[in-house]
C-alpha atoms as a PDB file:
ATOM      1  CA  UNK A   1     -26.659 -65.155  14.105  1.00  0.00           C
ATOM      2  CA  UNK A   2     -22.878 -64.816  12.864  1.00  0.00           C
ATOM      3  CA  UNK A   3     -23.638 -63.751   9.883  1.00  0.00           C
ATOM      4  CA  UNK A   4     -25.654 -60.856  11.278  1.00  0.00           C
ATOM      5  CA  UNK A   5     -22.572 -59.908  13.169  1.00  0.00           C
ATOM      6  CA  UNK A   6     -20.605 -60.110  10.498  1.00  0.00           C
ATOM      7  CA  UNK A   7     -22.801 -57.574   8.827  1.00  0.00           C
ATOM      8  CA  UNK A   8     -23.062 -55.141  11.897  1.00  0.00           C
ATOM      9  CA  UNK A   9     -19.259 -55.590  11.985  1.00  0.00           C
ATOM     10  CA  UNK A  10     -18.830 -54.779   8.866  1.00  0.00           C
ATOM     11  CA  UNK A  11     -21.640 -51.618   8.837  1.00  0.00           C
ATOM     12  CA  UNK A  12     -19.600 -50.366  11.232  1.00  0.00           C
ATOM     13  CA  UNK A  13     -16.414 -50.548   9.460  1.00  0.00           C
ATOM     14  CA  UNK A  14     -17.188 -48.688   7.139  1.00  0.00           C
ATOM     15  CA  UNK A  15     -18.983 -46.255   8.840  1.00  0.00           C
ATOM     16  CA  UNK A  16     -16.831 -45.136  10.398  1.00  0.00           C
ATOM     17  CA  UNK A  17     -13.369 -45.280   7.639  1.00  0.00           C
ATOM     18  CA  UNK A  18     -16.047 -42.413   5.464  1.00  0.00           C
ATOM     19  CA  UNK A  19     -17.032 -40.523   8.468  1.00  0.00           C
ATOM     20  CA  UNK A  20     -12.926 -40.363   9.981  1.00  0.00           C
ATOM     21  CA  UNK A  21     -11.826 -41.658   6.870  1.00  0.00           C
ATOM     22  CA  UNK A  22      -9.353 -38.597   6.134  1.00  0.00           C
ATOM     23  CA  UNK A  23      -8.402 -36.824   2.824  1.00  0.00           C
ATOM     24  CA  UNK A  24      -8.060 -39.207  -0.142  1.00  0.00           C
ATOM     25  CA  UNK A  25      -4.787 -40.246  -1.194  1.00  0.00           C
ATOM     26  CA  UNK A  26      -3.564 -38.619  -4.474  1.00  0.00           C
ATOM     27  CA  UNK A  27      -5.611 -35.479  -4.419  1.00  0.00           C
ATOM     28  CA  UNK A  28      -4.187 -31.844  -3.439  1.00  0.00           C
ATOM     29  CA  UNK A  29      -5.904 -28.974  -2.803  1.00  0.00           C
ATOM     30  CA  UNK A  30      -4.326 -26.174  -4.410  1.00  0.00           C
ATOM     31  CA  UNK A  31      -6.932 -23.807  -3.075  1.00  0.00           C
ATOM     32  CA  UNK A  32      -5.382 -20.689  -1.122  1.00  0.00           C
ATOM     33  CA  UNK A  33      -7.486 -19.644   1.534  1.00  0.00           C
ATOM     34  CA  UNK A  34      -6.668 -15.576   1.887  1.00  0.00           C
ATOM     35  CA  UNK A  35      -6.617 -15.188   6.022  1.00  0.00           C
ATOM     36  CA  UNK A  36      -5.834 -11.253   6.102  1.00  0.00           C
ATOM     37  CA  UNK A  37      -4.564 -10.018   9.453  1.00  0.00           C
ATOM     38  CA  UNK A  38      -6.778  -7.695  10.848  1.00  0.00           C
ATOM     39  CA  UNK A  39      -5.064  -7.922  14.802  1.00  0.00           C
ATOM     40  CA  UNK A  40      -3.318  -4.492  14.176  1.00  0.00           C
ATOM     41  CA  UNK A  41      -6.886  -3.059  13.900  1.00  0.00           C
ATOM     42  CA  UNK A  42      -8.353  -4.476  16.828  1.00  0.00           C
ATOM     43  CA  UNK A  43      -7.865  -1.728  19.256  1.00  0.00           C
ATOM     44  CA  UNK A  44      -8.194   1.382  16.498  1.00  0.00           C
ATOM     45  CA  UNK A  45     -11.672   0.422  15.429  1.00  0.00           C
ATOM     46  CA  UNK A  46     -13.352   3.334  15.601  1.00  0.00           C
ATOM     47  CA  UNK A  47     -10.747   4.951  13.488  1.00  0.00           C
ATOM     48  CA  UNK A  48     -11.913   2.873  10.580  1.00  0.00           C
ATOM     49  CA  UNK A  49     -15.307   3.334  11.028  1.00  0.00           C
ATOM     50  CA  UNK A  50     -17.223   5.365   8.620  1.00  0.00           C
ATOM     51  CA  UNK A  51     -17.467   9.384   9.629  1.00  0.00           C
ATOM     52  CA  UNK A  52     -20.735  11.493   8.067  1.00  0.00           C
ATOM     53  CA  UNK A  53     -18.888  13.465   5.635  1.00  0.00           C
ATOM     54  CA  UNK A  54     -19.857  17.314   4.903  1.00  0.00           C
ATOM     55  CA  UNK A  55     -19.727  17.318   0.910  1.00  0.00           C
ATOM     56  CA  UNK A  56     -21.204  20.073  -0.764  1.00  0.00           C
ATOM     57  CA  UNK A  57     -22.774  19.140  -4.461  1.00  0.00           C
ATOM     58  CA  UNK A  58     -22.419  22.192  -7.077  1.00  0.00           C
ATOM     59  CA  UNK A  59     -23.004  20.533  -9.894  1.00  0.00           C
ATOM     60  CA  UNK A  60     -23.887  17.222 -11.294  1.00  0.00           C
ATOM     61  CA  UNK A  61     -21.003  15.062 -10.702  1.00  0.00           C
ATOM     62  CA  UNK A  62     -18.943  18.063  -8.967  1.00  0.00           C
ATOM     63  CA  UNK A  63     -18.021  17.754  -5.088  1.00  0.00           C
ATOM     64  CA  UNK A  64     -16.087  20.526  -3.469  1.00  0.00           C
ATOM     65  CA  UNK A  65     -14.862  19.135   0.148  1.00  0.00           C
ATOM     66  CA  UNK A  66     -10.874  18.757   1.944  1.00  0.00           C
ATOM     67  CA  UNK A  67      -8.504  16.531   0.503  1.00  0.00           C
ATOM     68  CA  UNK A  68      -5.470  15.158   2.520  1.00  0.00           C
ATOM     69  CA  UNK A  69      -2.904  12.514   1.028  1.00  0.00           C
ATOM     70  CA  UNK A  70      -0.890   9.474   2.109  1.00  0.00           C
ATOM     71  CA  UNK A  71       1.556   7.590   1.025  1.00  0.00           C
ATOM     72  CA  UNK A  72       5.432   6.593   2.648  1.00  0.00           C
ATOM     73  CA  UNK A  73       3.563   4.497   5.253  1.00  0.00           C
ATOM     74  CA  UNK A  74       1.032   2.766   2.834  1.00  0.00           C
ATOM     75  CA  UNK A  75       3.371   2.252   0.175  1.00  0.00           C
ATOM     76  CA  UNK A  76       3.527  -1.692  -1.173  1.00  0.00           C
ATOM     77  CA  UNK A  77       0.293  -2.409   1.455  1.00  0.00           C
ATOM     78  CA  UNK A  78      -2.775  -3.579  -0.003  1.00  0.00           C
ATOM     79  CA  UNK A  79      -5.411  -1.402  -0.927  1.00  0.00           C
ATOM     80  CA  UNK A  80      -9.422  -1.629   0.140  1.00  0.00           C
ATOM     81  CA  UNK A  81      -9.511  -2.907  -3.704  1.00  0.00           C
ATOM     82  CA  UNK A  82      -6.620  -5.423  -3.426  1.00  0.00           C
ATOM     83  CA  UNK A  83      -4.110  -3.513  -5.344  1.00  0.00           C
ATOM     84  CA  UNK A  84      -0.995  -2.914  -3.947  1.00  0.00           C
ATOM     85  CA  UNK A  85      -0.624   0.586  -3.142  1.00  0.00           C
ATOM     86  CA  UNK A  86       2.009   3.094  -4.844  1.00  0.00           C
ATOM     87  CA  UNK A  87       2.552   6.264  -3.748  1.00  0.00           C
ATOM     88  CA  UNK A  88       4.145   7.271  -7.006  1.00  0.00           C
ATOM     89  CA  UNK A  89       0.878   6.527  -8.960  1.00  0.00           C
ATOM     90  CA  UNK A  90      -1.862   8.748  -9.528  1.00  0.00           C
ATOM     91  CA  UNK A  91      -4.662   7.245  -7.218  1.00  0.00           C
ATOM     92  CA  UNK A  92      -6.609   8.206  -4.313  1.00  0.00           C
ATOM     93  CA  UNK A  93      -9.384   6.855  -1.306  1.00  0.00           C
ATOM     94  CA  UNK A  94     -13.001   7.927  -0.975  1.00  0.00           C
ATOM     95  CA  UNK A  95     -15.217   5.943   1.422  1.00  0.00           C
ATOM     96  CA  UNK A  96     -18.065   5.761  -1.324  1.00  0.00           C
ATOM     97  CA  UNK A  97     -16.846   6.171  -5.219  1.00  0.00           C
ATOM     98  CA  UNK A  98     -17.077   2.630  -6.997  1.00  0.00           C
ATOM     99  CA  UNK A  99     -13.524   1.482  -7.445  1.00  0.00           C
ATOM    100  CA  UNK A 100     -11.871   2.339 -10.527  1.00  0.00           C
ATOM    101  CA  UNK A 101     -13.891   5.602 -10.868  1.00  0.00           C
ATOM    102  CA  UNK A 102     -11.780   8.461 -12.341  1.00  0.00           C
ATOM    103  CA  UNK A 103     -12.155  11.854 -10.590  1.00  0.00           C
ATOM    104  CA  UNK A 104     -10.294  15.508 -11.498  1.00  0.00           C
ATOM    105  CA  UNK A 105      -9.362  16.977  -8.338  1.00  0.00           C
ATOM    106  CA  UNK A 106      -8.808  20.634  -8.514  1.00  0.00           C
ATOM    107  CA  UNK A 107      -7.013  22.438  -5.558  1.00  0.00           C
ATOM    108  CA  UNK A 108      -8.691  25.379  -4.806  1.00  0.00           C
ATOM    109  CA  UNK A 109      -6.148  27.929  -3.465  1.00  0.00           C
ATOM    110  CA  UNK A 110      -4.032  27.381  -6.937  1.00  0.00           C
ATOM    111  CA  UNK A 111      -6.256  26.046  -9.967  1.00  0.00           C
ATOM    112  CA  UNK A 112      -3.923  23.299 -10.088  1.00  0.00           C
ATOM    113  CA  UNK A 113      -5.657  19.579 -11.180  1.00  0.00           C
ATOM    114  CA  UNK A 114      -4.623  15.822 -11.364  1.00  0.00           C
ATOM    115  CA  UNK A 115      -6.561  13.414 -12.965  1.00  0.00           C
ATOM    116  CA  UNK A 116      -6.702   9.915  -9.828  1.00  0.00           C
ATOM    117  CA  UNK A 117      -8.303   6.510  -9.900  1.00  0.00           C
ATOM    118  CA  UNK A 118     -10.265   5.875  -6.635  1.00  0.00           C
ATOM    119  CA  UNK A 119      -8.541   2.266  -5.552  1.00  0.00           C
ATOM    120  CA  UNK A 120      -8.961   2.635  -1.787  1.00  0.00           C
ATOM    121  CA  UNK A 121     -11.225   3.707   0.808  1.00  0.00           C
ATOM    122  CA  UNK A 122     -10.818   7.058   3.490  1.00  0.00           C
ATOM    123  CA  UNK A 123     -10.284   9.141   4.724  1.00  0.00           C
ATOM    124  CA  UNK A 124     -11.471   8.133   8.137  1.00  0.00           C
ATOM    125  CA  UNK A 125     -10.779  11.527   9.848  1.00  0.00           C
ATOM    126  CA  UNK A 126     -13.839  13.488  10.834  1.00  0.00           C
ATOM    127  CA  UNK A 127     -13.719  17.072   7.954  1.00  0.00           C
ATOM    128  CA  UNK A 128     -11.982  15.054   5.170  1.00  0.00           C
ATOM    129  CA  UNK A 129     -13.408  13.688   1.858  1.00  0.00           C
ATOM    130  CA  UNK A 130     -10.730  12.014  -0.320  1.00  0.00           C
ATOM    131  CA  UNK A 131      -7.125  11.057   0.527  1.00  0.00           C
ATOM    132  CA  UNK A 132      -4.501  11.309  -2.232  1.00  0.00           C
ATOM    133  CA  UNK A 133      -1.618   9.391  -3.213  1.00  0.00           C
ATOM    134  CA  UNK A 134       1.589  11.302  -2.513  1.00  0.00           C
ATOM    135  CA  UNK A 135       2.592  11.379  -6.523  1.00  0.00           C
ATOM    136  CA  UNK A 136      -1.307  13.035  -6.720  1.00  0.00           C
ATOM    137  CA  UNK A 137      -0.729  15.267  -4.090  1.00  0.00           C
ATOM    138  CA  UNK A 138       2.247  16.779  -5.594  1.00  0.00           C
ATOM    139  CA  UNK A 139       0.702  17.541  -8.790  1.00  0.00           C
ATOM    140  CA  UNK A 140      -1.852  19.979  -7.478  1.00  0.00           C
ATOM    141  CA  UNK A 141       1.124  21.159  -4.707  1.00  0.00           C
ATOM    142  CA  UNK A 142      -0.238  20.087  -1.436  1.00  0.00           C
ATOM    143  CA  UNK A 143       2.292  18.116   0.054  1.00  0.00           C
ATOM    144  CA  UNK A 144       3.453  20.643   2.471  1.00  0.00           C
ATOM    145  CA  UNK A 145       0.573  22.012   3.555  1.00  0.00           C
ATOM    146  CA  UNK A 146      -0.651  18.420   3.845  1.00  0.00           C
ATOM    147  CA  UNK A 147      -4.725  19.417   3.547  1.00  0.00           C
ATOM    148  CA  UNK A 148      -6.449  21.215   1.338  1.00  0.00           C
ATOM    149  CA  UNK A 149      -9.956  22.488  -0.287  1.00  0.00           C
ATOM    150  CA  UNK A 150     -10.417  20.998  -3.463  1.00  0.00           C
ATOM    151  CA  UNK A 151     -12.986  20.357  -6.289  1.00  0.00           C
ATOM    152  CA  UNK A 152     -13.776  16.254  -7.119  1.00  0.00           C
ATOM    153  CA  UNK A 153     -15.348  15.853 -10.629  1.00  0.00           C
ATOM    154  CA  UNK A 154     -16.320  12.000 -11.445  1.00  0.00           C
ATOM    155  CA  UNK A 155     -15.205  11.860 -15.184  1.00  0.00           C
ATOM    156  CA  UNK A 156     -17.665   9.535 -16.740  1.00  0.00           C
END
């Protein structure tokens, strides 16, 4: 009968030093868990939210619709892609291109065209289709006006 103790006893032991047992000695984890804080979002929701966007298809591959940019607020942020986002580079935000899709944009009231890598996603305001970076917005001279009408061809 002591012997049988001993062996419950001893069951027991070591039941329970694997099930609390801890971390083993010696061995790190050097994994980085990426916790992003989403608590500023909490209450603006429905501004991220997707909004049914009104783009018009001319051609294959050709999207007229309004364009809007961003940029001092964003800048050094992460992107929807993970990049860090530069307002100086030539990039922009669509809620549905593929990332790292190239796209012409071509403002309407002057012919003038930039050449942007979609690296984000947005606009989420209701009427808009693409958001550019401020250095993209500049090119086709729409930084004052801050919107405008403009032509989106994906560049294969």
């Amino acid at each position: 009968m002591a012997l049988g103790k001993k062996i419950a006893g001893l069951v027991f032991a070591l039941l329970v030093f694997f099930c609390i047992g801890g971390p083993i000695k010696g061995v790190e984890s050097h994994e980085e868990v990426f916790q992003p804080d989403v608590s500023r979002f909490a209450d603006r929701a429905e501004e991220y939210l997707p909004v049914k966007q009104n783009i018009k298809t001319t051609t294959a591959g050709v999207l007229t619709g309004r364009a809007s940019w961003y940029g001092p607020g964003f800048d050094g942020r992460l992107t929807a892609s993970g990049q860090v986002f530069d307002q100086s580079a030539l990039t922009a935000a669509h809620r549905e291109l593929a990332f790292g899709t190239k796209v012409r944009v071509t403002n309407l009231s002057n012919g003038k065209s930039v050449l942007v890598t979609i690296n984000d996603r947005g606009p989420y305001v209701a009427g808009r289709h693409l958001d550019l970076s401020r250095a993209a917005a500049e090119q086709v001279d729409m930084v004052e006006q801050g919107v405008a009408e403009v032509k989106m061809e994906v560049i294969p």
